[in-house]
N, C-alpha and C. Protein backbone atom coordinates (compact mmCIF):
# COMPACT_ATOMS: atom_id res chain seq x y z
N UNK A 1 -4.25 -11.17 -10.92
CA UNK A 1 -3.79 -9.99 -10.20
C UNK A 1 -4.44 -9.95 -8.81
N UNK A 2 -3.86 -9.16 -8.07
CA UNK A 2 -4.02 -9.49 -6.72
C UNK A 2 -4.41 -7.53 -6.53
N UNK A 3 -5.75 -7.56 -5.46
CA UNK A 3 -6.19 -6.10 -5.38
C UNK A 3 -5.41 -5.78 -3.65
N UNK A 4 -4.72 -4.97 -3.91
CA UNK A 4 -4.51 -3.93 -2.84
C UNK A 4 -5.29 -3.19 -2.42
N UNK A 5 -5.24 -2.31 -1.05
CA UNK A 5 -6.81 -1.54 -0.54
C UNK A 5 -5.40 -0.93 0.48
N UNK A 6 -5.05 0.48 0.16
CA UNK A 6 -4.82 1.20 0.64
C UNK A 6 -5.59 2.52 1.61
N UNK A 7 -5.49 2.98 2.64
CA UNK A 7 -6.07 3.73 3.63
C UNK A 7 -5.37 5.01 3.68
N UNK A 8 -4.44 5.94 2.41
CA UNK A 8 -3.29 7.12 2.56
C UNK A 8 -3.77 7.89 4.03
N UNK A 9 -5.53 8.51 4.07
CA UNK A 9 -5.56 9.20 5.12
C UNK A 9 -5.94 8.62 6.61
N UNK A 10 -4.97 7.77 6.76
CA UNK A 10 -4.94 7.12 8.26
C UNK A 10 -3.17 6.73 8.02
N UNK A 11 -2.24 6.80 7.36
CA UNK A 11 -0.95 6.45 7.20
C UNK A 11 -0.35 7.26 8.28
N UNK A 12 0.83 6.97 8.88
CA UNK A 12 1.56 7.67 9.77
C UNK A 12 2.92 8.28 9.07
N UNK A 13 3.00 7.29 8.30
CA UNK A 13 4.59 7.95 7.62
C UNK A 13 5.53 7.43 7.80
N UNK A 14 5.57 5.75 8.20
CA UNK A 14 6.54 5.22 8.93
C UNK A 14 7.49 4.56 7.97
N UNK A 15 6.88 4.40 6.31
CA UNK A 15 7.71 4.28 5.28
C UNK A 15 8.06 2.95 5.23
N UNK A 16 7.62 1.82 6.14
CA UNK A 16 7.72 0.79 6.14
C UNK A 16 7.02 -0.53 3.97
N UNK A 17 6.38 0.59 4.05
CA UNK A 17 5.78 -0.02 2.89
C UNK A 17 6.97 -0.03 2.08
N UNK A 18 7.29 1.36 1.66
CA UNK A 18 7.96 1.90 0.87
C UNK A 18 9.50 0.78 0.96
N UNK A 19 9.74 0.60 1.90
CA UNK A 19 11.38 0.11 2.30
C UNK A 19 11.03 -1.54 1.40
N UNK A 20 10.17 -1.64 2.09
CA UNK A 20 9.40 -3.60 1.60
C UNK A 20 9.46 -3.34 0.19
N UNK A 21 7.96 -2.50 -0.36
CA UNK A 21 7.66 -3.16 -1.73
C UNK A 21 7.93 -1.55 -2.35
N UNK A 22 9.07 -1.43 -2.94
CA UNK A 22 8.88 0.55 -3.64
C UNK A 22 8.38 0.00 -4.89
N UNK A 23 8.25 -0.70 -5.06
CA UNK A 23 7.33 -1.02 -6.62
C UNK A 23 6.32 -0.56 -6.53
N UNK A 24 5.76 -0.87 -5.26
CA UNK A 24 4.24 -0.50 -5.44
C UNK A 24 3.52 1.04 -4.78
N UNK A 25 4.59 1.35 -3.59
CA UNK A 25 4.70 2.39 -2.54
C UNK A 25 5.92 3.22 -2.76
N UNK A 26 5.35 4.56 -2.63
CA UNK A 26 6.19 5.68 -2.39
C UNK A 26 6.14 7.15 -1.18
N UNK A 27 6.68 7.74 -1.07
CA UNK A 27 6.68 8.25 0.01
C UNK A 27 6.08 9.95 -0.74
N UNK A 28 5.32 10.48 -0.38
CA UNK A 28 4.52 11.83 -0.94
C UNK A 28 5.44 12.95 -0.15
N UNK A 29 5.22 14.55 -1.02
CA UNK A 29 5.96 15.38 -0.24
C UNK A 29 4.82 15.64 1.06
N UNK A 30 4.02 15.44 1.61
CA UNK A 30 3.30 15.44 2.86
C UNK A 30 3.59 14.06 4.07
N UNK A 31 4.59 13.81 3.47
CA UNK A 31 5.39 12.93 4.39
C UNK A 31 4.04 11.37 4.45
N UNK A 32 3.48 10.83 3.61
CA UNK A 32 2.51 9.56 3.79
C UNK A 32 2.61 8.78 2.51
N UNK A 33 2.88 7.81 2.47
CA UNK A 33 3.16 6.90 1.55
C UNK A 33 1.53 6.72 0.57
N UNK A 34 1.84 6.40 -0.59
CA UNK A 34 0.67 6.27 -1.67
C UNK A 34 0.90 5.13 -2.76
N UNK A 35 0.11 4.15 -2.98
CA UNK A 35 0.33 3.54 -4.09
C UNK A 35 0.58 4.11 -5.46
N UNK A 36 1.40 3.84 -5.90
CA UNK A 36 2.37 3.98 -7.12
C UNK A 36 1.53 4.44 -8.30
N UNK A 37 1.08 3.35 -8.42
CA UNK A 37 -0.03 2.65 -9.20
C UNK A 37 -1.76 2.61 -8.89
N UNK A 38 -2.32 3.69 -9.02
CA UNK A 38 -3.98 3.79 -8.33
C UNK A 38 -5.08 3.04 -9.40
N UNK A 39 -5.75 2.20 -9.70
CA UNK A 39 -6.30 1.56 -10.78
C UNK A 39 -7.95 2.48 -10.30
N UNK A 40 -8.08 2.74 -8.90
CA UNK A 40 -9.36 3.54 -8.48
C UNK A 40 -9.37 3.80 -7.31
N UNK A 41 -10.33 4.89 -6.57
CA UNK A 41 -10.35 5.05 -5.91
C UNK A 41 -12.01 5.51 -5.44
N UNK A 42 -11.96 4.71 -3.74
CA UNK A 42 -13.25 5.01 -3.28
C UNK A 42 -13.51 5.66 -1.70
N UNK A 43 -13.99 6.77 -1.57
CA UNK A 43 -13.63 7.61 -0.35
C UNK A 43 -12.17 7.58 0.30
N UNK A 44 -11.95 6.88 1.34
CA UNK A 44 -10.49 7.38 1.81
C UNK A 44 -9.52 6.03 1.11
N UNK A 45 -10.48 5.18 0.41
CA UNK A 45 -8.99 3.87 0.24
C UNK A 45 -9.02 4.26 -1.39
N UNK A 46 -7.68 3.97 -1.67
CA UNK A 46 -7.15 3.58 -3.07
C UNK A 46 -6.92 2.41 -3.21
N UNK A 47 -7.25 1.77 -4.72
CA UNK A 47 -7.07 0.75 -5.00
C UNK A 47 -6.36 0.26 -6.09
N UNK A 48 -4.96 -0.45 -5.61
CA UNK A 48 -4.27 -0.97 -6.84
C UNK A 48 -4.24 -2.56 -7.23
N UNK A 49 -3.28 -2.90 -7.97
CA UNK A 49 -3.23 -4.25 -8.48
C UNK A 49 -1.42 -4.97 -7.97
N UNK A 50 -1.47 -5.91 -7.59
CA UNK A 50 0.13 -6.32 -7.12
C UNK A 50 0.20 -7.38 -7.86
N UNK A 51 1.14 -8.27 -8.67
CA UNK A 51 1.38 -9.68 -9.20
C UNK A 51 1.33 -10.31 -8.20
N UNK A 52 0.56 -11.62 -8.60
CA UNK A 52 0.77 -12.96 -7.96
C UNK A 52 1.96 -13.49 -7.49
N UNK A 53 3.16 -13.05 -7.82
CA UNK A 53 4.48 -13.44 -7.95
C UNK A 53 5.20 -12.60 -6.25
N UNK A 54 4.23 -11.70 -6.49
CA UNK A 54 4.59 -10.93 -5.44
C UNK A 54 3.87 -10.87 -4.00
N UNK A 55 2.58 -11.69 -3.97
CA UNK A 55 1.78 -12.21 -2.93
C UNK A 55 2.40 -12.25 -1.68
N UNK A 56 3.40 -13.14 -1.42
CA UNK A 56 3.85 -12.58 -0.39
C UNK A 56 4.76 -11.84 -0.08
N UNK A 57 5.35 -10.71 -0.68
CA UNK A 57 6.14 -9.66 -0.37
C UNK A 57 4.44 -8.40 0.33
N UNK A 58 3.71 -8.90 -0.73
CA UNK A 58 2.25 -7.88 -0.44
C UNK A 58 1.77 -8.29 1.21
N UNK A 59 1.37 -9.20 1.14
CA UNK A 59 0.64 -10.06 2.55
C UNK A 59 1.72 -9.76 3.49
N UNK A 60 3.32 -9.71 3.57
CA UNK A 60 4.09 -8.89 4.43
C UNK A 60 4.07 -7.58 4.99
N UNK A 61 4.04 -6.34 3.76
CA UNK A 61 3.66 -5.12 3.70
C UNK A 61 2.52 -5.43 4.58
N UNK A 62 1.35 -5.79 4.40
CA UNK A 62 0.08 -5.31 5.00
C UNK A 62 0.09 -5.85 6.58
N UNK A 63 0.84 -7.28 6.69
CA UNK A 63 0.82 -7.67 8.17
C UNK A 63 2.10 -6.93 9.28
N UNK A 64 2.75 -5.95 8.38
CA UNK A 64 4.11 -5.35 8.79
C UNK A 64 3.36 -3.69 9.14
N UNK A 65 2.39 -3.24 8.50
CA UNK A 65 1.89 -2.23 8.62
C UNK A 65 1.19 -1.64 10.16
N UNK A 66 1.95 -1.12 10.60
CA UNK A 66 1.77 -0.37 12.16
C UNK A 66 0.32 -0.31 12.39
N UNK A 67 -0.54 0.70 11.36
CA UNK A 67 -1.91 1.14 11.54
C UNK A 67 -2.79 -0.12 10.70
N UNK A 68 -2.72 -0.75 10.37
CA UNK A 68 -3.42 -1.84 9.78
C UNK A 68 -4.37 -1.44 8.74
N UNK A 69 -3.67 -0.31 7.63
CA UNK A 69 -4.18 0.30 6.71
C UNK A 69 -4.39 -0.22 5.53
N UNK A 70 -3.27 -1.52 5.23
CA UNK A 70 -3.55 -2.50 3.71
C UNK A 70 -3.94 -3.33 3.72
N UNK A 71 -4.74 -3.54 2.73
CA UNK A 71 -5.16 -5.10 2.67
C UNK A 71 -4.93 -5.53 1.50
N UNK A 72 -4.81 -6.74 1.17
CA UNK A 72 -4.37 -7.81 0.08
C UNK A 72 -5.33 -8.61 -0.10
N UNK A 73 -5.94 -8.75 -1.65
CA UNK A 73 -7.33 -9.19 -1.69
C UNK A 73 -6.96 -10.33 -2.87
C-alpha cells in the first residue's frame, strides 16, 4: 500500500483531486476536498492508503495539485 499525506487546511477547493481520483477524494460541504478514507491523522495532514495499482493515477493527483498539498509515499 502506498501512504497518502493530505494538507485539507491549506486546500483551495479547486476539486482537481476529486475529478482525478474520487476513490480516494471528495469534495466537503465547506467547499475543500478530504480523503475518503483517513487511516490517521496528525496536526493539519491526514493520512490515507492508495493501491499500488493506482500509483500513478496518485503521483498525478499530487503533481496536478495547485497548492502542493499531497504527497505519495
Amino acid at each position: 500500500m502506498l501512504t497518502i499525506r493530505h494538507k485539507k487546511p491549506e486546500c483551495i477547493g479547486c476539486d482537481m483531486c476529486v475529478e482525478l481520483a474520487p476513490a480516494y477524494w471528495a469534495m466537503g460541504d465547506d467547499g475543500l476536498a478530504y480523503l475518503r478514507i483517513v487511516a490517521r491523522t496528525r496536526g493539519d495532514f491526514s493520512f490515507g492508503e492508495g493501491f499500488e495499482d493506482d500509483r500513478d493515477l496518485l503521483i498525478e493527483v499530487a503533481d496536478e495539485c495547485p497548492v502542493a498539498i499531497i504527497e505519495i509515499g
